[in-house]
C-alpha atoms as a PDB file:
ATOM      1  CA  UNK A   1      -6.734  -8.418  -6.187  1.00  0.00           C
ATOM      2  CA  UNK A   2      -5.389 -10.802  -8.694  1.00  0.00           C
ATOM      3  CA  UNK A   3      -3.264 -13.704  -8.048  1.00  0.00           C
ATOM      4  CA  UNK A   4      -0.938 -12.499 -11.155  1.00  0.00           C
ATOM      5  CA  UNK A   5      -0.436  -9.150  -8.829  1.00  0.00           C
ATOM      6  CA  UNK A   6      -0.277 -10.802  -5.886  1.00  0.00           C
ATOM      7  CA  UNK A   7       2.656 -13.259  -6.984  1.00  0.00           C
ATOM      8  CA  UNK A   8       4.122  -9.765  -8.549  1.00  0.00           C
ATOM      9  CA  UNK A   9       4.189  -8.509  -5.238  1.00  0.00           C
ATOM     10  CA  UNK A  10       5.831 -11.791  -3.756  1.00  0.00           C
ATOM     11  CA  UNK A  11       8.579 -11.574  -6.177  1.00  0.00           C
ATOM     12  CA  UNK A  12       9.730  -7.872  -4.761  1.00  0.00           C
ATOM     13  CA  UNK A  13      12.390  -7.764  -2.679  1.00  0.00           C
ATOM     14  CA  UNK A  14      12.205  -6.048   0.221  1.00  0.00           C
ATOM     15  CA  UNK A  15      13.519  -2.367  -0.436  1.00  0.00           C
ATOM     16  CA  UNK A  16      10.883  -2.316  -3.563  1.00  0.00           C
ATOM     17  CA  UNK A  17       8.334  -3.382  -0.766  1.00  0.00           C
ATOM     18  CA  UNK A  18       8.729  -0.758   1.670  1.00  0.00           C
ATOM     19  CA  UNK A  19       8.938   1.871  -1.455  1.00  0.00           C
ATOM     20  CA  UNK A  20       5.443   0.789  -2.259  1.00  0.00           C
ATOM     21  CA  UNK A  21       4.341   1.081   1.118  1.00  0.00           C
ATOM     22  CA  UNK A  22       5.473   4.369   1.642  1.00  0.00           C
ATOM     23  CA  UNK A  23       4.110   5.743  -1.445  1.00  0.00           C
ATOM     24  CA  UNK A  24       0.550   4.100  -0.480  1.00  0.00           C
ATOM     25  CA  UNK A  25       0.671   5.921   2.820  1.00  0.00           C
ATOM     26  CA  UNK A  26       1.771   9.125   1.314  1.00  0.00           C
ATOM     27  CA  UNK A  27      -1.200   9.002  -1.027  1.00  0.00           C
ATOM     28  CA  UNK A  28      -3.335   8.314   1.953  1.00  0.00           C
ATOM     29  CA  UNK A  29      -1.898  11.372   3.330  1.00  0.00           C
ATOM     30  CA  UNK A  30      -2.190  13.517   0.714  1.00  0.00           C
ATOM     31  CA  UNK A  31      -6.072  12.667   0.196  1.00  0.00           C
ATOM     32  CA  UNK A  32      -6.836  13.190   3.865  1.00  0.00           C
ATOM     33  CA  UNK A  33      -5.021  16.363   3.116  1.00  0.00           C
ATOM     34  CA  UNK A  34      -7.220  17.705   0.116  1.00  0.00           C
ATOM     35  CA  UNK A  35     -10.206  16.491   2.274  1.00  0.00           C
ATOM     36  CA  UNK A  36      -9.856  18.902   4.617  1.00  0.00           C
ATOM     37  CA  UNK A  37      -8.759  22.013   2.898  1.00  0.00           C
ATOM     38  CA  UNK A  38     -10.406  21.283  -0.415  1.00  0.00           C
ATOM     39  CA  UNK A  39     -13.674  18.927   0.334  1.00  0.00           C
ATOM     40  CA  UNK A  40     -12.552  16.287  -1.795  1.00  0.00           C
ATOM     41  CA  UNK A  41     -10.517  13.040  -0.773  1.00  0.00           C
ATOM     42  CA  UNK A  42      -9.728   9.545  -2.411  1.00  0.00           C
ATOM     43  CA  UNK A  43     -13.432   8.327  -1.901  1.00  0.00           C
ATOM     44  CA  UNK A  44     -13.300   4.163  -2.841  1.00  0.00           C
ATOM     45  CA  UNK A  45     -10.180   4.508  -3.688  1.00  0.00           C
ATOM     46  CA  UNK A  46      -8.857   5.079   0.088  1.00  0.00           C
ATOM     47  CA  UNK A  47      -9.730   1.411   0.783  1.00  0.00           C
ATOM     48  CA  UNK A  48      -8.147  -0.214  -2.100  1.00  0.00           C
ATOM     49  CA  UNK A  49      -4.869   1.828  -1.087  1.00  0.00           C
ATOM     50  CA  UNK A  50      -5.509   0.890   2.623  1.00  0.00           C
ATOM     51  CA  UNK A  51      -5.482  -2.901   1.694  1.00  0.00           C
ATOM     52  CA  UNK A  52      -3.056  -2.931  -0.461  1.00  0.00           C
ATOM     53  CA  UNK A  53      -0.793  -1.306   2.162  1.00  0.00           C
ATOM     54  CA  UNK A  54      -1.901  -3.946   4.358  1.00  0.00           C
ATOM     55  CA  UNK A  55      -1.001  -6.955   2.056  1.00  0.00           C
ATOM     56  CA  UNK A  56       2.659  -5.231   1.307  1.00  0.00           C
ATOM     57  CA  UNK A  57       3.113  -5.235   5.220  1.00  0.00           C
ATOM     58  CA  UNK A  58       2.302  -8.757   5.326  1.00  0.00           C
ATOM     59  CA  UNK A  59       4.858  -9.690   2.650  1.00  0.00           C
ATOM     60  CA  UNK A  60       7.326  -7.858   4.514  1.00  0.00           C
ATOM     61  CA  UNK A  61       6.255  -9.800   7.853  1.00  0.00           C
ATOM     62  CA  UNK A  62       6.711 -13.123   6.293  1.00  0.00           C
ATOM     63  CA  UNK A  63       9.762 -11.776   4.331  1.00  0.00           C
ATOM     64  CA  UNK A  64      11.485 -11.312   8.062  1.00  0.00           C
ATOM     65  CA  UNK A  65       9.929 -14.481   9.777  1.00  0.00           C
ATOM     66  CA  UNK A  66      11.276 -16.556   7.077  1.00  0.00           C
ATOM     67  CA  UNK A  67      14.626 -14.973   7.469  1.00  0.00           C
END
C-alpha cells in the first residue's frame, strides 16, 4: 500500500474507520459465500481485503490508546 493511502486512512476519523472495516469483512463474507455455492471466491483479492482490514484495526487501536 501507498503511503498517500495510508496517511488517507490516518486522517479518518473513527466512525469512517469502522465503516470501512465492516464493509471489508462483509466482502470477505460475501466471497466465502459465492465460494461455496457458486465455485468462485475473491481469489488474490481476499488477501489484499484481509490486510487492509488489518491496517484499519490498527488505526483504530492507536486511535483509542492515544485517547
Amino acid at each position: 500500500m501507498k503511503k498517500s493511502a495510508k496517511s488517507a486512512l490516518r486522517e479518518k476519523n473513527v466512525e469512517a474507520l469502522r465503516a470501512l472495516a465492516n464493509e471489508g469483512r462483509e466482502t470477505l463474507f460475501k466471497g466465502r459465500m459465492a465460494a461455496a455455492t457458486q465455485g468462485k471466491g475473491l481469489g488474490i483479492k481476499q488477501r489484499s481485503v484481509r490486510r487492509q482490514i488489518a491496517r484499519i484495526e490498527t488505526l483504530l487501536t492507536e486511535k483509542a490508546k492515544a485517547k
